[in-house]
PDB file of N, CA and C in Angstrom:
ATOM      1  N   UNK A   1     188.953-177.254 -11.682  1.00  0.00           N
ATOM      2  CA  UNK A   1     189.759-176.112 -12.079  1.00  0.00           C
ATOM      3  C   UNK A   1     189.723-175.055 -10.970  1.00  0.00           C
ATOM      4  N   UNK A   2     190.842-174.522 -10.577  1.00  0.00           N
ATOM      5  CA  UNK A   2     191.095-173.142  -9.918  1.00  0.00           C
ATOM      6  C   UNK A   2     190.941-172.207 -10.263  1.00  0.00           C
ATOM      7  N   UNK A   3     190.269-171.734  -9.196  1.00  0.00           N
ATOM      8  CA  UNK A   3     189.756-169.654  -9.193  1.00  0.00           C
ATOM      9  C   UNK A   3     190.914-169.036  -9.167  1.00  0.00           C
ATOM     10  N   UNK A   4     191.737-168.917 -10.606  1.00  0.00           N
ATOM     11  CA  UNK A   4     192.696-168.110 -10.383  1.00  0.00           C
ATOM     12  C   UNK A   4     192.985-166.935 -10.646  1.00  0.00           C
ATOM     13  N   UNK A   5     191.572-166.525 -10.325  1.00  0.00           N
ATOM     14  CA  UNK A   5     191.932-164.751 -10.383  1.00  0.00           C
ATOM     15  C   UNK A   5     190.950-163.885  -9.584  1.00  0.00           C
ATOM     16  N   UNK A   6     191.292-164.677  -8.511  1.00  0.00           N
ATOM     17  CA  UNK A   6     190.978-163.680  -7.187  1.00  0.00           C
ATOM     18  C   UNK A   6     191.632-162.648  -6.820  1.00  0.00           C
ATOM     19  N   UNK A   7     191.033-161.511  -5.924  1.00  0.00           N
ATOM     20  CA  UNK A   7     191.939-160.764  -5.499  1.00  0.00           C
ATOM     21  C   UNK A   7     191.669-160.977  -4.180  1.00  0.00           C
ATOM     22  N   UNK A   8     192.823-160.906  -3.460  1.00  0.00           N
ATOM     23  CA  UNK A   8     193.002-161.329  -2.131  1.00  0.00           C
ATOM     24  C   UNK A   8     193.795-160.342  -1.432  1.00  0.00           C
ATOM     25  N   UNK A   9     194.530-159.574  -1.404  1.00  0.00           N
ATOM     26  CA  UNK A   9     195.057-158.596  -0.747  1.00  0.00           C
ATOM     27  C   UNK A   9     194.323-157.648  -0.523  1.00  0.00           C
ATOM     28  N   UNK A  10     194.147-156.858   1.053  1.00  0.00           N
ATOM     29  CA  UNK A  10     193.629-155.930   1.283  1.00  0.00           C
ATOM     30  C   UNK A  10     193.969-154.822   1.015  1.00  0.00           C
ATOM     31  N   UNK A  11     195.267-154.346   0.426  1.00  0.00           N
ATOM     32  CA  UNK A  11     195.512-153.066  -0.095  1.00  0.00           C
ATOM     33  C   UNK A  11     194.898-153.053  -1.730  1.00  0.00           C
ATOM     34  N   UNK A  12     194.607-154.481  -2.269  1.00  0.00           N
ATOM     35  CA  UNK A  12     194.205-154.338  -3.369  1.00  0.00           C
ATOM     36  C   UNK A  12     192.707-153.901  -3.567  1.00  0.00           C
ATOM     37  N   UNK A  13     191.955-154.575  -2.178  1.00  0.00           N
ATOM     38  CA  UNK A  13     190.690-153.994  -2.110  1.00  0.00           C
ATOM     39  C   UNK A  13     190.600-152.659  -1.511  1.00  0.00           C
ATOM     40  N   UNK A  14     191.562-151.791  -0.873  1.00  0.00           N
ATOM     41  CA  UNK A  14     190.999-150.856  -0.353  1.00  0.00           C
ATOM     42  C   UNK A  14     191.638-149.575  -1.653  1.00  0.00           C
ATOM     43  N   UNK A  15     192.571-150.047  -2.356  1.00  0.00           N
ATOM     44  CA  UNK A  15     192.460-149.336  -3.708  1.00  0.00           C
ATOM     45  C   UNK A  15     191.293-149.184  -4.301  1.00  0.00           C
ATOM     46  N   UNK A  16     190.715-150.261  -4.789  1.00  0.00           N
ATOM     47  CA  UNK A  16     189.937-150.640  -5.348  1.00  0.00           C
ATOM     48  C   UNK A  16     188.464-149.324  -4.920  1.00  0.00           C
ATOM     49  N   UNK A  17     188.214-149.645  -3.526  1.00  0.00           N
ATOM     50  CA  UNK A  17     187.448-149.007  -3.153  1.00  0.00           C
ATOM     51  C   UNK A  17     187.423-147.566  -2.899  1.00  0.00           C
ATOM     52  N   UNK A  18     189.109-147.087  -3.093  1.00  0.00           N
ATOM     53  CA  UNK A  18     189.114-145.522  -2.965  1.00  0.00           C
ATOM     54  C   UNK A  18     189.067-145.195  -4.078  1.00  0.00           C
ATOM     55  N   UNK A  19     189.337-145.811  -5.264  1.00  0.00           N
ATOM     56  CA  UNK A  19     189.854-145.185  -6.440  1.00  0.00           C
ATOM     57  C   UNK A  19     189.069-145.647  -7.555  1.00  0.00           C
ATOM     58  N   UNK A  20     188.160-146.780  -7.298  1.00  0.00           N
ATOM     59  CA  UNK A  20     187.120-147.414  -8.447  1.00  0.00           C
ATOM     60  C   UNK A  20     185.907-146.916  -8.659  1.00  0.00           C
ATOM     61  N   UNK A  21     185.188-147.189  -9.667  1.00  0.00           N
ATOM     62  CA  UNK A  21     184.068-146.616 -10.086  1.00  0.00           C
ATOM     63  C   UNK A  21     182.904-147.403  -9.735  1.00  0.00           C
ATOM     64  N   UNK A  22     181.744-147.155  -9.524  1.00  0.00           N
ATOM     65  CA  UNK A  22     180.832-147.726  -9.256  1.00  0.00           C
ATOM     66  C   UNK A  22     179.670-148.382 -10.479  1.00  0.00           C
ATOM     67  N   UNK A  23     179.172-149.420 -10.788  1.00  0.00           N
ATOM     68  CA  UNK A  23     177.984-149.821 -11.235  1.00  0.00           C
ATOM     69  C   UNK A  23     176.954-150.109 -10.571  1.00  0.00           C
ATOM     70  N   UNK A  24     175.594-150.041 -11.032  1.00  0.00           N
ATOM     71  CA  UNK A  24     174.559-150.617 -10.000  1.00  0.00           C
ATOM     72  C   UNK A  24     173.453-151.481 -10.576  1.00  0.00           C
ATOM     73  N   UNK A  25     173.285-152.812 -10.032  1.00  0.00           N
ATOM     74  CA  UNK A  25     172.068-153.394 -10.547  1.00  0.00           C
ATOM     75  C   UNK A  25     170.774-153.981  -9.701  1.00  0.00           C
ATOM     76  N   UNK A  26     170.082-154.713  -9.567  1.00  0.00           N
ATOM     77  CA  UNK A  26     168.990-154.607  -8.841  1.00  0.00           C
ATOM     78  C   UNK A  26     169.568-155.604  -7.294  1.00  0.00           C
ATOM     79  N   UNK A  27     170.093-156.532  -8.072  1.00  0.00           N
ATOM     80  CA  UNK A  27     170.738-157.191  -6.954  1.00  0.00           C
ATOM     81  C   UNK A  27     172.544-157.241  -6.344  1.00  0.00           C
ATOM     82  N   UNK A  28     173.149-156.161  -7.129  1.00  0.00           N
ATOM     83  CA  UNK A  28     174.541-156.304  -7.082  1.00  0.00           C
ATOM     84  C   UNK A  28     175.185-154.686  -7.152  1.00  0.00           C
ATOM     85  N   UNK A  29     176.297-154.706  -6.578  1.00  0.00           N
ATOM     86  CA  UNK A  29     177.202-153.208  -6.959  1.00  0.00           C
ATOM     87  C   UNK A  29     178.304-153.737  -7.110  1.00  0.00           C
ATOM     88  N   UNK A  30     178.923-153.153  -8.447  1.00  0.00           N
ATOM     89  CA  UNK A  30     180.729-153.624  -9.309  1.00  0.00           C
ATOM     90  C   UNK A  30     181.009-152.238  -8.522  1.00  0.00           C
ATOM     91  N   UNK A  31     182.779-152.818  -8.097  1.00  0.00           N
ATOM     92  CA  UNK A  31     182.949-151.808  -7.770  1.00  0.00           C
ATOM     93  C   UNK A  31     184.442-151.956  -8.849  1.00  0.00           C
ATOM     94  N   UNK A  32     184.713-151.109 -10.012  1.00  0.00           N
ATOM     95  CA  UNK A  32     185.943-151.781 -10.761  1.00  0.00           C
ATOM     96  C   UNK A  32     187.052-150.659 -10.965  1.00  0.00           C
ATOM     97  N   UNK A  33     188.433-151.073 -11.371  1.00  0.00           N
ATOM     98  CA  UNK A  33     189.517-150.212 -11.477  1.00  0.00           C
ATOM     99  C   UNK A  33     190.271-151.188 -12.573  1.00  0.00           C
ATOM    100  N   UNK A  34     190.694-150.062 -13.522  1.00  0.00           N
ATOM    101  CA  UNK A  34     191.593-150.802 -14.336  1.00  0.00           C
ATOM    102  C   UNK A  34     192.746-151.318 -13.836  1.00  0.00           C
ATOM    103  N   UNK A  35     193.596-152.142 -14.032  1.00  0.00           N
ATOM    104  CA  UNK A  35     194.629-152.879 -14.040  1.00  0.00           C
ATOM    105  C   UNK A  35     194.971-153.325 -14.942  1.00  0.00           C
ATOM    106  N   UNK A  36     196.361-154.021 -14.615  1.00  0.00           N
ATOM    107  CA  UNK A  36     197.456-154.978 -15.670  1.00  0.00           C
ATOM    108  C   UNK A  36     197.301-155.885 -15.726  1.00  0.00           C
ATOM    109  N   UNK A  37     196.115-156.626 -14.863  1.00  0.00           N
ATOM    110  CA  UNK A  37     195.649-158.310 -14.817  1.00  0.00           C
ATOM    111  C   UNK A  37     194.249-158.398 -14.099  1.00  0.00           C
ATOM    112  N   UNK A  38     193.532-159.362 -14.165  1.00  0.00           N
ATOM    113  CA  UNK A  38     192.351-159.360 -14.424  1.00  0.00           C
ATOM    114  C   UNK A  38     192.131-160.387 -13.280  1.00  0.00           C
ATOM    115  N   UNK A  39     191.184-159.293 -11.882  1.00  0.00           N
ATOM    116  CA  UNK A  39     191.564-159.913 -10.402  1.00  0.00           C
ATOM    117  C   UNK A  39     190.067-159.566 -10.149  1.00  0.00           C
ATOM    118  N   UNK A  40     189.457-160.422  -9.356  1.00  0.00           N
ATOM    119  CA  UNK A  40     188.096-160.484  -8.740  1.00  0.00           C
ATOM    120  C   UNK A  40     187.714-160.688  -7.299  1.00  0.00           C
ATOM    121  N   UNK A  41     187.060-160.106  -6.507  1.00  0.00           N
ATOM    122  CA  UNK A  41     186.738-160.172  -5.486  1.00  0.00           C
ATOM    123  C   UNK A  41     185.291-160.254  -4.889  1.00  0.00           C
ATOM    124  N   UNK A  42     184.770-160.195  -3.776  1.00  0.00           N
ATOM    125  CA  UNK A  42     183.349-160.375  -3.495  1.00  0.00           C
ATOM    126  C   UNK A  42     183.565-159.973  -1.716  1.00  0.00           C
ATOM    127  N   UNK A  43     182.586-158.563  -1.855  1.00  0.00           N
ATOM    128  CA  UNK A  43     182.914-157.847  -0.437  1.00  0.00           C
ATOM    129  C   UNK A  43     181.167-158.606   0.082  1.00  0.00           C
ATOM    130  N   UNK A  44     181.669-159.466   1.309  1.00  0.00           N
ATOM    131  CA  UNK A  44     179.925-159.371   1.825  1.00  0.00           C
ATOM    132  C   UNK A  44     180.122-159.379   3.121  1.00  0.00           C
ATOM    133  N   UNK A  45     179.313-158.060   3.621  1.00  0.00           N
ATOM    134  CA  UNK A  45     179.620-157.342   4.942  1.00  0.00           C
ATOM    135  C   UNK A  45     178.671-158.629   6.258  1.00  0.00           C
ATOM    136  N   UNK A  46     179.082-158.559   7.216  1.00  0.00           N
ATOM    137  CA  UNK A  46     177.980-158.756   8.241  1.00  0.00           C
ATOM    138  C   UNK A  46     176.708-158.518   8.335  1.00  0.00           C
ATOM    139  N   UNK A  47     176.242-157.608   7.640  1.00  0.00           N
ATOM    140  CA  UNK A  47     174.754-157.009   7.808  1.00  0.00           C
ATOM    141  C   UNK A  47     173.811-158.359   7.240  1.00  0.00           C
ATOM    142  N   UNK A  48     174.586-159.294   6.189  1.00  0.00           N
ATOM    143  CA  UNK A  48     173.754-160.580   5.354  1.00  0.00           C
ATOM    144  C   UNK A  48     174.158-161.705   5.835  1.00  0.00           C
ATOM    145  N   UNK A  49     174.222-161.811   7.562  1.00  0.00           N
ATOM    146  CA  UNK A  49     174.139-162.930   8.153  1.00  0.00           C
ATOM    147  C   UNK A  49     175.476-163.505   8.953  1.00  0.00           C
ATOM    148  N   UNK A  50     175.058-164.973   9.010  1.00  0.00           N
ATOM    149  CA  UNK A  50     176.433-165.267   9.607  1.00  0.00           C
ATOM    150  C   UNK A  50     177.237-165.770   8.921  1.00  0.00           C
ATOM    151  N   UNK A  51     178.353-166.172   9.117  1.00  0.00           N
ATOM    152  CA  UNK A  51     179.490-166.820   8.939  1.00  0.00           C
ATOM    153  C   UNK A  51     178.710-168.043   7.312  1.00  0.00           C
ATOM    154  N   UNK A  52     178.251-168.635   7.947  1.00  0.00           N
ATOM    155  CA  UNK A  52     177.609-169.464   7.229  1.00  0.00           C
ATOM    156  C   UNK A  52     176.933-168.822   5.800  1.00  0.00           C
ATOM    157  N   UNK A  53     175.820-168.029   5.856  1.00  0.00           N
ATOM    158  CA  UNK A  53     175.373-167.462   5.036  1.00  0.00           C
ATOM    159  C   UNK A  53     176.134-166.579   3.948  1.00  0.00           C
ATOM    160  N   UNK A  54     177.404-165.697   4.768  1.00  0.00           N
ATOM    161  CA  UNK A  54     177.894-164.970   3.671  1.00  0.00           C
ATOM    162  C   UNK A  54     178.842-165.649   3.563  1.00  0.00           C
ATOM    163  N   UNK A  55     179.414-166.778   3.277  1.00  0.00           N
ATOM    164  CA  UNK A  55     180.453-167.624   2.447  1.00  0.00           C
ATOM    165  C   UNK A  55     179.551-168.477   1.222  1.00  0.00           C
ATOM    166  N   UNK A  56     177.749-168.491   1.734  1.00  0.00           N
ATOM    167  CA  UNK A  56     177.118-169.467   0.969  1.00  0.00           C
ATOM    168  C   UNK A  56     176.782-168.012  -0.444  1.00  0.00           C
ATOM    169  N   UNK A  57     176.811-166.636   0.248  1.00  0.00           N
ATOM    170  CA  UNK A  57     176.735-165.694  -1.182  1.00  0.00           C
ATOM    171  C   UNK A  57     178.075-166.246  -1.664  1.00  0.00           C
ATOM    172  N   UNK A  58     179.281-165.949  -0.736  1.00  0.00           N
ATOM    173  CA  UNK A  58     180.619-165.788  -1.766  1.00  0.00           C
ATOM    174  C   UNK A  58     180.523-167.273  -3.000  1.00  0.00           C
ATOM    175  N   UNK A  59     180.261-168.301  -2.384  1.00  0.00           N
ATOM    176  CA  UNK A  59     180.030-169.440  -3.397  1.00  0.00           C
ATOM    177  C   UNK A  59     179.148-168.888  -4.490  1.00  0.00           C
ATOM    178  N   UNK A  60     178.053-168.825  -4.280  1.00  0.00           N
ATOM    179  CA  UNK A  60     177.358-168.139  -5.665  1.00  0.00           C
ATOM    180  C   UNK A  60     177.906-167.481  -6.407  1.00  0.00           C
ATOM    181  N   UNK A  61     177.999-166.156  -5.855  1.00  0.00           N
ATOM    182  CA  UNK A  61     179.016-165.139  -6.584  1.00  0.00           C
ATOM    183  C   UNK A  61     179.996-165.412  -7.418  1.00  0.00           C
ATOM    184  N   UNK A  62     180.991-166.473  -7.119  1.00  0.00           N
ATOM    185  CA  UNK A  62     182.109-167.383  -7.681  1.00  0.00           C
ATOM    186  C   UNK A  62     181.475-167.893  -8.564  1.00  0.00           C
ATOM    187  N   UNK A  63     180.524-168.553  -8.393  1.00  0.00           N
ATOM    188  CA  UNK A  63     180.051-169.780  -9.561  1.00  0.00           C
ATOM    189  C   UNK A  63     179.916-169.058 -10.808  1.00  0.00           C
ATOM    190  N   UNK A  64     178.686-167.592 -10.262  1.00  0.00           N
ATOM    191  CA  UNK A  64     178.397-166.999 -11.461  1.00  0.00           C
ATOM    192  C   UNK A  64     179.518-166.404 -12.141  1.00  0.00           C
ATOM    193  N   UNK A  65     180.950-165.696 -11.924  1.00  0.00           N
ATOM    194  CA  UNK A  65     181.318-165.410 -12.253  1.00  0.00           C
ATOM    195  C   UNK A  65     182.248-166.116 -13.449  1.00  0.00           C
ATOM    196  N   UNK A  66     182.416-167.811 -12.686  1.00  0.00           N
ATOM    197  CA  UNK A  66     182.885-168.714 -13.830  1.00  0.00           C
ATOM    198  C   UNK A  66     182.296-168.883 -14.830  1.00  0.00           C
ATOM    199  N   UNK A  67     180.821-168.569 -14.999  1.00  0.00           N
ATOM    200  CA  UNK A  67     180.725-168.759 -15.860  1.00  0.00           C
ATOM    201  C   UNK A  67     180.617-167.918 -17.180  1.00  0.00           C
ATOM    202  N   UNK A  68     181.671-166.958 -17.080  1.00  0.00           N
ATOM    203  CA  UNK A  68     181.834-165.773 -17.823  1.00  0.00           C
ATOM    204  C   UNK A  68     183.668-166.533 -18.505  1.00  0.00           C
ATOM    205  N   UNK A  69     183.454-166.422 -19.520  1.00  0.00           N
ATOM    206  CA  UNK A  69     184.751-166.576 -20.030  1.00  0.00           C
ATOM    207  C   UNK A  69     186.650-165.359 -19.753  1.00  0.00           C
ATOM    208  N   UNK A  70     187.376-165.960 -18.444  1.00  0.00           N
ATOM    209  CA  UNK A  70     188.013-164.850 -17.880  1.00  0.00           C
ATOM    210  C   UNK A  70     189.480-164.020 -18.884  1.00  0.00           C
ATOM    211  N   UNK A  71     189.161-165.353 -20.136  1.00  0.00           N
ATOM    212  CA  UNK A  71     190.504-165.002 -21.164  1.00  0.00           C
ATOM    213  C   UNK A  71     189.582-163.845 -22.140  1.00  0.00           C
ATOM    214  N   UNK A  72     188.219-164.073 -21.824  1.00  0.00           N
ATOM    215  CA  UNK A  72     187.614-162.816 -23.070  1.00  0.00           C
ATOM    216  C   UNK A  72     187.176-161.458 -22.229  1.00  0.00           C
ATOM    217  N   UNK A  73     188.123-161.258 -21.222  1.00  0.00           N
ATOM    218  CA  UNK A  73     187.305-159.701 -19.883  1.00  0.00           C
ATOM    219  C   UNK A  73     188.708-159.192 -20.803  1.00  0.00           C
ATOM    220  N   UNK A  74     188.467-157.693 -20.093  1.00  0.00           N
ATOM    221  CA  UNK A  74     189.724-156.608 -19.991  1.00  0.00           C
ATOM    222  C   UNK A  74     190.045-157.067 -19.120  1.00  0.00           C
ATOM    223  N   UNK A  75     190.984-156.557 -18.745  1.00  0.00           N
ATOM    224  CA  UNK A  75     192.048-155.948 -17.102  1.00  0.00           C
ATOM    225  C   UNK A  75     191.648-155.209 -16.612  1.00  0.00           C
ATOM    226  N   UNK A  76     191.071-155.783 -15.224  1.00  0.00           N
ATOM    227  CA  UNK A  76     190.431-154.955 -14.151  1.00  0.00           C
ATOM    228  C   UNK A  76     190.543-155.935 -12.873  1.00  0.00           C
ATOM    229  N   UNK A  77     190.539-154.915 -12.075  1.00  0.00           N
ATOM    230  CA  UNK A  77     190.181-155.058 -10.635  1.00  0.00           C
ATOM    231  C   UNK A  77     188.783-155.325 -10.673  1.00  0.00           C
ATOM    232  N   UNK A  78     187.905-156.452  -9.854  1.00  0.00           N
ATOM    233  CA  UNK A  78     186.442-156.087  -9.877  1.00  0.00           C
ATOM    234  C   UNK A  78     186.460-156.493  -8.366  1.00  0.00           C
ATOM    235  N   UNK A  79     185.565-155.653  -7.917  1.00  0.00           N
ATOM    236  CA  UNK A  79     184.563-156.519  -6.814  1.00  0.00           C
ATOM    237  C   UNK A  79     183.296-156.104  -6.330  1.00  0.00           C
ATOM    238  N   UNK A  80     182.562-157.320  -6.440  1.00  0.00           N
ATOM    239  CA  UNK A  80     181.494-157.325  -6.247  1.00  0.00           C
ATOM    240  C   UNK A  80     180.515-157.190  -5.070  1.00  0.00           C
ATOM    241  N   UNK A  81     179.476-156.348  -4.953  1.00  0.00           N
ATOM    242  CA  UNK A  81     178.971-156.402  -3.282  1.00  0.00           C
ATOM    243  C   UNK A  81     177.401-156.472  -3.546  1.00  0.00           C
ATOM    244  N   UNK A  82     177.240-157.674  -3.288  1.00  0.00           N
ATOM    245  CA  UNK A  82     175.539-158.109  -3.095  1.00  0.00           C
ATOM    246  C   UNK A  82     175.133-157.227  -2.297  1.00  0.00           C
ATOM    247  N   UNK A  83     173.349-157.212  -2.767  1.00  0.00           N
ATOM    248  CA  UNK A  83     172.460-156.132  -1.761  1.00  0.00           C
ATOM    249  C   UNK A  83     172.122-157.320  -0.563  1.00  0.00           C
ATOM    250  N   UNK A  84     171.725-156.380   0.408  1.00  0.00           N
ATOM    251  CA  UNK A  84     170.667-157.256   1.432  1.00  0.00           C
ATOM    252  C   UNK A  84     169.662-157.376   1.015  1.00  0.00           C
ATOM    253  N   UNK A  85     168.903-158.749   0.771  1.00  0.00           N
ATOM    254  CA  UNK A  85     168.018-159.449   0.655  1.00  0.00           C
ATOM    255  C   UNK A  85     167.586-160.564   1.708  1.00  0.00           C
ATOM    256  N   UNK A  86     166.438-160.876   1.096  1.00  0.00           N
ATOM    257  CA  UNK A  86     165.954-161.888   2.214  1.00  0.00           C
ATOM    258  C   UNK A  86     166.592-163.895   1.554  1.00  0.00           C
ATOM    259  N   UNK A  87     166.451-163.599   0.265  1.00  0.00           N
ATOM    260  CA  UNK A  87     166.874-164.693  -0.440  1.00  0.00           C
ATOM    261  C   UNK A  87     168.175-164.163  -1.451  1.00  0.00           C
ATOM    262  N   UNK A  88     168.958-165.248  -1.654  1.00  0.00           N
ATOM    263  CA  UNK A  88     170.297-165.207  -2.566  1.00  0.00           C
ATOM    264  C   UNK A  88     169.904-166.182  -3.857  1.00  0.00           C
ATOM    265  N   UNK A  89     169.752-165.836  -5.127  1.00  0.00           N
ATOM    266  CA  UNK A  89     169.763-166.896  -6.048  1.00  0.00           C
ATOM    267  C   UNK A  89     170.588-166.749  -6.654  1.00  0.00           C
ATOM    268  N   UNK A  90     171.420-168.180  -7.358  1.00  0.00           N
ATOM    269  CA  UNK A  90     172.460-167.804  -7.981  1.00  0.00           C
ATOM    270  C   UNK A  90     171.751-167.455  -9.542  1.00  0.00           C
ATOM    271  N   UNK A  91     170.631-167.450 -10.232  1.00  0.00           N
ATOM    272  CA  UNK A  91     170.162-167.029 -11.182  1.00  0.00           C
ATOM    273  C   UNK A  91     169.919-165.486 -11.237  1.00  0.00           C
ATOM    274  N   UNK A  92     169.731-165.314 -10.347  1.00  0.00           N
ATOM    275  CA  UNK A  92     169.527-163.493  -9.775  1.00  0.00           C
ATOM    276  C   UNK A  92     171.225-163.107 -10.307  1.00  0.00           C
ATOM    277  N   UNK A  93     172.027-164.000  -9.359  1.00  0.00           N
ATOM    278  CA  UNK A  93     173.737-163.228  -9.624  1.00  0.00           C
ATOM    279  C   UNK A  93     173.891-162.961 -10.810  1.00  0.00           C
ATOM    280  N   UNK A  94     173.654-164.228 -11.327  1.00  0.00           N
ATOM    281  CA  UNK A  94     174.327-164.451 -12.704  1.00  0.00           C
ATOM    282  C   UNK A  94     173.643-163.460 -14.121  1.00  0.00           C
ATOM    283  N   UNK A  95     172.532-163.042 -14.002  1.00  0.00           N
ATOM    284  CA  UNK A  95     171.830-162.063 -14.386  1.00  0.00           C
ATOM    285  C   UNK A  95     172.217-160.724 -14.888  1.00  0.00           C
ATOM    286  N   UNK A  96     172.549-160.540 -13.046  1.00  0.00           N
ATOM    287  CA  UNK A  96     173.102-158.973 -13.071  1.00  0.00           C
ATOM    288  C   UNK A  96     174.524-159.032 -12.943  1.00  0.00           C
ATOM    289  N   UNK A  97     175.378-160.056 -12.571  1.00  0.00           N
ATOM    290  CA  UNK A  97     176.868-159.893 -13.328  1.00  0.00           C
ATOM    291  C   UNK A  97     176.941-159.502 -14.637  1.00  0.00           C
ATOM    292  N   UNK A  98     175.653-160.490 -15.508  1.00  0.00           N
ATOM    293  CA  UNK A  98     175.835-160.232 -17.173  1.00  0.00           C
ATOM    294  C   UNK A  98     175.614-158.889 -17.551  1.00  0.00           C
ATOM    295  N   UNK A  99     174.530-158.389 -16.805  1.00  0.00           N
ATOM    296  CA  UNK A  99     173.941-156.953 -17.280  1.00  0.00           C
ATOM    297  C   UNK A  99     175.504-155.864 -16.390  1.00  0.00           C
ATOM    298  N   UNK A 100     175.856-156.472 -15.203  1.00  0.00           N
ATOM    299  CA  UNK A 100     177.001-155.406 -14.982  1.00  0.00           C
ATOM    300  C   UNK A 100     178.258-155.133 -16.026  1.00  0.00           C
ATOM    301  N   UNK A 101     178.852-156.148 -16.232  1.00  0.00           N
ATOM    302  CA  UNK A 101     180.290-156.397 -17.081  1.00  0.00           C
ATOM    303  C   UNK A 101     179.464-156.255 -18.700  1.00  0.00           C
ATOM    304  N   UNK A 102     178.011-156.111 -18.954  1.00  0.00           N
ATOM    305  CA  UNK A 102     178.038-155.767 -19.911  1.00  0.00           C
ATOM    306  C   UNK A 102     177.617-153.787 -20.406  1.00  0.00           C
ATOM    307  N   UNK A 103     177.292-153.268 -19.527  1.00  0.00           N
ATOM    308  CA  UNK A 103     177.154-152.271 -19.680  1.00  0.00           C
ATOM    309  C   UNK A 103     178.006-151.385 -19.386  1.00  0.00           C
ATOM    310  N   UNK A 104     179.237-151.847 -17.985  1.00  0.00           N
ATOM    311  CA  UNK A 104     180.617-151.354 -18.218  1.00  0.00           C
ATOM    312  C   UNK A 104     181.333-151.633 -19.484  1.00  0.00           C
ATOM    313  N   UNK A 105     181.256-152.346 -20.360  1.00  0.00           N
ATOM    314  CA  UNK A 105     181.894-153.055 -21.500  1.00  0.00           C
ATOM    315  C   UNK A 105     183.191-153.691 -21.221  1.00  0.00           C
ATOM    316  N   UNK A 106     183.206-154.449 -20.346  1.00  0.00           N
ATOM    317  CA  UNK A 106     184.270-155.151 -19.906  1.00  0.00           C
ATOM    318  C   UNK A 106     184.760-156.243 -20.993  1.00  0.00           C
ATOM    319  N   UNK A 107     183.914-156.791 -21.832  1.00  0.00           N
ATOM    320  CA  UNK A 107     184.827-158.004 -22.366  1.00  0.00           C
ATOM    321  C   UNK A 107     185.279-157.295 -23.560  1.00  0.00           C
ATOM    322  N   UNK A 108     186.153-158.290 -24.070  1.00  0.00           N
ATOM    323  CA  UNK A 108     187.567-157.889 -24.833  1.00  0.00           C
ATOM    324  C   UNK A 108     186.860-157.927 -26.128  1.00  0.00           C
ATOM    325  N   UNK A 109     186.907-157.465 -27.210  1.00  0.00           N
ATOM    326  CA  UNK A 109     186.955-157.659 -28.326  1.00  0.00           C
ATOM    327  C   UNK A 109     187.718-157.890 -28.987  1.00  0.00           C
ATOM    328  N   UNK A 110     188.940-158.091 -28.560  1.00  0.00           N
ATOM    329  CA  UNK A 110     190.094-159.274 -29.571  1.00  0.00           C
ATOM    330  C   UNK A 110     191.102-159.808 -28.005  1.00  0.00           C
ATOM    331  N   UNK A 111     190.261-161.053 -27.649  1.00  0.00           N
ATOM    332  CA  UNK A 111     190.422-162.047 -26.624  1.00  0.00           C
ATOM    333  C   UNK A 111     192.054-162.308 -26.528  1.00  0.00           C
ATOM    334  N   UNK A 112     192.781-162.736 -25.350  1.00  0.00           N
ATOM    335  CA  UNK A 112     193.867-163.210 -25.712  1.00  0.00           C
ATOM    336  C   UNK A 112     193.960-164.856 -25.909  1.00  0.00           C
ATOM    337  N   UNK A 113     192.806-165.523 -26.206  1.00  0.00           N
ATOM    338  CA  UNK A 113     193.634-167.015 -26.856  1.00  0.00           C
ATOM    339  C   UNK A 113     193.678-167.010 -28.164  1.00  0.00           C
TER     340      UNK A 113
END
């Protein structure tokens, strides 16, 4: 199955980043904005390695996020920006995605399926 709700445009991320709100958790920062559709991203700067390493966060990041049900979120812009660490677990992500999108109150309480 396809990641189909990435956000991929850079005016969508640099909205995002002028105009969104911040969350914070031990290993992660949401950075989110409401919207009309429900788009995800994952900012990971140079400072967490090379080429190699920060595509092996963006994989994590992705995984954990699938496994959040995307028909039961609101509408939002999200994106996500891992801390620098020395290690990446995807049990760590998946953790503090739950504790992020749950203390923003992101999921829906009357789902659209």
């Amino acid at each position: 199955m396809a990641f189909d709700y990435r956000l991929k445009k850079e005016k969508d991320f640099n909205k995002v980043f002028k105009e969104g709100k911040r969350l914070f958790s031990n290993s992660l920062t949401l950075v989110y904005l409401p919207s009309k559709e429900l788009k995800v991203g994952f900012a990971v700067g140079k400072k967490h390695g090379g080429s190699v390493q920060r595509n092996r966060i963006k994989r994590l990041l992705r995984e954990s996020f699938r496994s959040f049900s995307p028909e039961k979120m609101k509408n939002f812009f999200f994106v996500f920006i891992p801390k620098i660490k020395e290690e990446y677990d995807y049990r760590v992500f998946l953790k503090d995605m739950k504790y992020l999108l749950e203390k923003g109150n992101f999921f829906d309480d009357n789902p659209k399926c």
